[in-house]
Protein backbone atom coordinates (compact mmCIF):
# COMPACT_ATOMS: atom_id res chain seq x y z
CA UNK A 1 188.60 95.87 116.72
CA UNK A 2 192.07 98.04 117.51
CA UNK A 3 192.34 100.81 115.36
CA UNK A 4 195.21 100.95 113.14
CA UNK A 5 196.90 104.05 111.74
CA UNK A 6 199.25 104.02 108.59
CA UNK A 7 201.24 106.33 106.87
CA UNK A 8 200.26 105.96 103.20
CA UNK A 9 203.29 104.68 100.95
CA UNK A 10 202.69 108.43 98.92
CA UNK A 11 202.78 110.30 101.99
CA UNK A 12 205.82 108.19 103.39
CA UNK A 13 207.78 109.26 100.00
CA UNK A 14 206.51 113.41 100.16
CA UNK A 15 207.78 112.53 103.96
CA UNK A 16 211.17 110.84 102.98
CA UNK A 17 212.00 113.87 100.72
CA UNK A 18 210.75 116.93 102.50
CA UNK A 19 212.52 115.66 106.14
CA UNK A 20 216.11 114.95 104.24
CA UNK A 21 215.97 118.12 102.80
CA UNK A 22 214.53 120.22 105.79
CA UNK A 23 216.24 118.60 108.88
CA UNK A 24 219.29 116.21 107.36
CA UNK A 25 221.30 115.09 110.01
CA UNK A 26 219.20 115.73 113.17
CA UNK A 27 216.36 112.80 112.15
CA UNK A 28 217.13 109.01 112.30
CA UNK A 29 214.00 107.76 111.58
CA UNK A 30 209.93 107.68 111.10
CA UNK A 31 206.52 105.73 112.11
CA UNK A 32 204.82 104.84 109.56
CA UNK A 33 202.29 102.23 111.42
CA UNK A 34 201.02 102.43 114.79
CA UNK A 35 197.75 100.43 116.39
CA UNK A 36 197.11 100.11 120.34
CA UNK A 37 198.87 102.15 122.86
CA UNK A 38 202.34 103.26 121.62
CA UNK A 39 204.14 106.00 123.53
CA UNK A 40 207.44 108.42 123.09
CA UNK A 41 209.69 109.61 125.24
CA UNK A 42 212.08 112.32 124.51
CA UNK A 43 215.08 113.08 126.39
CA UNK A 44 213.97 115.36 129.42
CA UNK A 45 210.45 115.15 128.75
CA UNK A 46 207.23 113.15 129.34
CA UNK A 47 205.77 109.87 127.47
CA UNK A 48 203.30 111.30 124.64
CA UNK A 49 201.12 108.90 122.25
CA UNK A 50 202.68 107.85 118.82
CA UNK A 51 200.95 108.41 115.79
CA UNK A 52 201.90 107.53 112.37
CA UNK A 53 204.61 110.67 110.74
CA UNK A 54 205.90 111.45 114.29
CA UNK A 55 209.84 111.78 113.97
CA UNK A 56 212.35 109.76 115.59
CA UNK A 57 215.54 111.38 116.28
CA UNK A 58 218.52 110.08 118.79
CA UNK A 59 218.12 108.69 122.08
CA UNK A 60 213.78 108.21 121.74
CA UNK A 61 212.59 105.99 124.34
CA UNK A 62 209.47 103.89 122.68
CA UNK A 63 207.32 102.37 124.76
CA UNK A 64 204.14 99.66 123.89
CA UNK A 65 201.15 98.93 125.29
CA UNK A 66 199.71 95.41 125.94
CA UNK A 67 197.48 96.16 123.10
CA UNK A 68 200.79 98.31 121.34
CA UNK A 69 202.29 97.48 118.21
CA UNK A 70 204.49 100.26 115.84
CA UNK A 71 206.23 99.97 112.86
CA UNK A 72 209.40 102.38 112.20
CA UNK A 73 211.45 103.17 109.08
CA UNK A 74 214.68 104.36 108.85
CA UNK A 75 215.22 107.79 107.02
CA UNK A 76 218.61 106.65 105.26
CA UNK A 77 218.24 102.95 103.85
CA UNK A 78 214.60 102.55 104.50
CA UNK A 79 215.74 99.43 107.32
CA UNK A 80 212.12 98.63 109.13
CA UNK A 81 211.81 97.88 112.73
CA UNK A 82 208.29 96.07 114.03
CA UNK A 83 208.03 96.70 117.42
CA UNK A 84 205.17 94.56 119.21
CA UNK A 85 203.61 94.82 122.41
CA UNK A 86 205.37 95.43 126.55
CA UNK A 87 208.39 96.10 124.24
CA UNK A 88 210.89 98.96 125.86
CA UNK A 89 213.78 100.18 123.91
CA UNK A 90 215.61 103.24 123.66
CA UNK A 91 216.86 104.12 119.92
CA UNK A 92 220.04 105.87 118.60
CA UNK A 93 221.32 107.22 115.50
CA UNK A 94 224.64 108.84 114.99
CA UNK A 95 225.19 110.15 110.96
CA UNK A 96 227.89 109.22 109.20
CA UNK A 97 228.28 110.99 105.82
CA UNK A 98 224.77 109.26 103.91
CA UNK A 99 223.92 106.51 106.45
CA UNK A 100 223.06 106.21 110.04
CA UNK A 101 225.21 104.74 112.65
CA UNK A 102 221.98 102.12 114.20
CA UNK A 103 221.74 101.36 117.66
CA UNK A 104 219.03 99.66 119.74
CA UNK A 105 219.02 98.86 123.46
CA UNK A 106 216.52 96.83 124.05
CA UNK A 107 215.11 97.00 128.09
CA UNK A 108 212.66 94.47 127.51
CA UNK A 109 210.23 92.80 124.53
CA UNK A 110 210.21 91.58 121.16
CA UNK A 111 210.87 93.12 117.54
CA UNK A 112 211.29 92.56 114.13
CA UNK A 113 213.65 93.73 112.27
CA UNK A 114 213.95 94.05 108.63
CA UNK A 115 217.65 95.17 107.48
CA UNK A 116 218.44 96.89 104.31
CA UNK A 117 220.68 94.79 102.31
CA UNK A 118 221.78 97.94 100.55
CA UNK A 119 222.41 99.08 104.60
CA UNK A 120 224.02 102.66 104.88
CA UNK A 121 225.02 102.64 108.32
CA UNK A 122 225.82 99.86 111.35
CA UNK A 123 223.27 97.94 112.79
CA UNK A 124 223.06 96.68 116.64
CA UNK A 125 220.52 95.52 119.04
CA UNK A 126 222.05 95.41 122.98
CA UNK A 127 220.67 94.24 126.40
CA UNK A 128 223.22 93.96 129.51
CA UNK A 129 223.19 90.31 128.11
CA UNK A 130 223.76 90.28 124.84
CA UNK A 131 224.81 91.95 121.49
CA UNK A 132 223.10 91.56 118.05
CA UNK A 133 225.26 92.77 114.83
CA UNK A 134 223.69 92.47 111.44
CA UNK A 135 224.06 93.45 107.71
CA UNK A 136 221.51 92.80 105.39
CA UNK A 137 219.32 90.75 106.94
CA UNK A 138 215.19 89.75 108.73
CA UNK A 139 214.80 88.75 112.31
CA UNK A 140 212.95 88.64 115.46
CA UNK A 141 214.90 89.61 119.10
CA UNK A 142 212.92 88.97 121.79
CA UNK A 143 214.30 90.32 124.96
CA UNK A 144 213.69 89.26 128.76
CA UNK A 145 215.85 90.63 131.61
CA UNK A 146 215.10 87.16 133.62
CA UNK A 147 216.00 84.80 131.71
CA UNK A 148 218.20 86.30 128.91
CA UNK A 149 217.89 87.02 125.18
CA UNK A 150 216.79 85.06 122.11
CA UNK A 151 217.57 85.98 118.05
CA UNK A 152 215.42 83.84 115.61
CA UNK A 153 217.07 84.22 112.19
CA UNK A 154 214.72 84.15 109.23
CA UNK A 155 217.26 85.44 106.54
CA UNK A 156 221.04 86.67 106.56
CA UNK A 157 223.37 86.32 109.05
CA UNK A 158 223.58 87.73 112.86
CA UNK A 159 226.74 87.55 115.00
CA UNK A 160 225.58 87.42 118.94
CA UNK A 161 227.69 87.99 121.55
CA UNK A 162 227.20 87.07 125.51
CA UNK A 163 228.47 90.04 127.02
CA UNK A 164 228.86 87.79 130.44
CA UNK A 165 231.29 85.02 128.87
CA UNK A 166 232.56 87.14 125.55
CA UNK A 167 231.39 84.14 123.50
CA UNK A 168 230.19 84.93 120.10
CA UNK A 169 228.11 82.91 117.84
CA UNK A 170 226.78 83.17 114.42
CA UNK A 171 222.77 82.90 113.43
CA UNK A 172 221.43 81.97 110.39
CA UNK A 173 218.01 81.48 108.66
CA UNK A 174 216.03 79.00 110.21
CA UNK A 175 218.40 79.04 113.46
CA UNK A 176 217.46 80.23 117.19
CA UNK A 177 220.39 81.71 119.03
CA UNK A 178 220.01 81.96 122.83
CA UNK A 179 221.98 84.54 125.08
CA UNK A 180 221.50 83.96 129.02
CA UNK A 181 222.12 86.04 131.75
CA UNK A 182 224.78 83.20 133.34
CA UNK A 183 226.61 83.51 130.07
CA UNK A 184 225.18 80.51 128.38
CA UNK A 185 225.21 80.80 124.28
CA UNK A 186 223.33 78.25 122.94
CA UNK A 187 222.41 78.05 119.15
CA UNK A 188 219.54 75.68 118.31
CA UNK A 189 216.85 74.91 115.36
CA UNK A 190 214.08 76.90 115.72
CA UNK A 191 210.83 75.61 116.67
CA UNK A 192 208.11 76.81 114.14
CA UNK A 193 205.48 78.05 117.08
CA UNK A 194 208.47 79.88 118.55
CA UNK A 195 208.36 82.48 115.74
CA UNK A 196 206.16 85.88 116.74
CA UNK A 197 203.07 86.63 114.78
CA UNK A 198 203.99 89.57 112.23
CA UNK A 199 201.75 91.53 112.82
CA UNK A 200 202.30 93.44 110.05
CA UNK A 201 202.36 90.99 107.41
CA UNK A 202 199.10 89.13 108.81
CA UNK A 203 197.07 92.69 108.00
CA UNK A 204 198.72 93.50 104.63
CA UNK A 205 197.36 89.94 103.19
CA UNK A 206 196.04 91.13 99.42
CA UNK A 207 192.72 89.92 98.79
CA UNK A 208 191.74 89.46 95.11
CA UNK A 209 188.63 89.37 93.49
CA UNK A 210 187.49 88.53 89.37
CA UNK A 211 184.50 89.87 87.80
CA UNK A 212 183.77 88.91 84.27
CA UNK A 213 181.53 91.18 82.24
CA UNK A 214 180.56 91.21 78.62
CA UNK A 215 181.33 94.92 76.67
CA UNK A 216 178.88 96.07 74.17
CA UNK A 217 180.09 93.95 71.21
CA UNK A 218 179.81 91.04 73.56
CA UNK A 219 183.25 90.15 74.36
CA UNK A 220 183.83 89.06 77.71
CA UNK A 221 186.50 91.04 79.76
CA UNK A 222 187.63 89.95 83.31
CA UNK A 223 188.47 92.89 85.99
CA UNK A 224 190.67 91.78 89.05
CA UNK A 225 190.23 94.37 93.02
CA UNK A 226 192.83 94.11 95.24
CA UNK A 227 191.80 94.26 98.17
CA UNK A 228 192.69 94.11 102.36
């Protein structure tokens, strides 16, 4: 079994607080989930394992594992990205008053990304293909130099853009948009088994258990565990 380290929800909210009020501007983001091989690399410096609390700030270079998988949270609206495994992608963050200017470029892979719909701040993903812009919104981008890019909308809205013919559609929930490197757009229905795994969402499934017991005065009483 991979091990999996998560930052608690109470340390994530200590975390929140102390890094807005310590650093401000200079931070874009944290980890709050990592499991498999997940590596950083800073500007000018070598790849280093991820663990869960590590800082992202502008221009981080993530890198995952065939076994990788790492979940990050934005520091301003609290946006999520999931990034599963062979996923490169450089991030970038640029503050603008109380929100953060997002950018992705994605080199190659597949993510998730969960958008704030109370955003504070742009959101793109870009490949030399393609161009993702989003507001308040869930999907997956899975990204392969080859053959091109593909957006699977699950919620919201997306706006894609071929950067090869300048042709610009819009994706919706339960829509597939595809991006090609020969400046085909093509926006289809998506195919069920086309939709990554969540990760995620497959480990956080709440478990829950009933035990009935009798107090002293015999009335019965019926306790419910959560559990994972």
């Amino acid at each position: 079994m991979r091990k999996v380290r998560k930052l608690t929800a109470l340390g994530l909210t200590a975390f929140f607080l102390s890094s807005i009020s310590l650093y401000g501007a200079e931070r874009i983001a944290v980890v709050t989930k990592v499991k498999g091989t997940v590596e950083l690399r800073k500007s000018g410096s070598n790849f280093k394992l991820v663990t869960p609390g590590i800082v992202l700030f502008d221009q981080d270079f993530i890198k995952t594992g065939s076994d990788g998988f790492m979940v990050m949270v934005y520091l301003d609206d609290k946006s999520m990205l999931k990034i599963k495994q062979n996923t490169n992608l450089q991030i970038s963050g640029t503050r603008k008053g109380k929100g953060i200017s997002k950018k992705i470029d994605m080199i190659v892979g597949t993510l998730k990304a969960e958008i704030s719909k109370e955003r504070r701040g742009d959101f793109i993903i870009s490949t030399p293909t393609t161009v993702a812009s989003v507001k308040g919104t869930i999907f997956w981008f899975i990204s392969n130099p080859l053959f091109g890019d593909q957006v699977i909308g699950l919620e919201g809205l997306i706006e894609l853009q071929n950067l090869i013919s300048g042709e610009v559609i819009i994706v919706g929930a339960g829509m597939t948009g595809i991006s090609t490197p020969t400046g085909d757009l093509e926006l289809q229905e998506t195919i069920d088994s086309d939709i990554p795994e969540d990760e995620d969402e497959a480990e956080e499934e709440i478990n829950e258990l009933k035990v009935r017991l009798k107090d002293a005065f015999g009335e019965e009483k019926v306790f419910i565990i959560k559990y994972r």
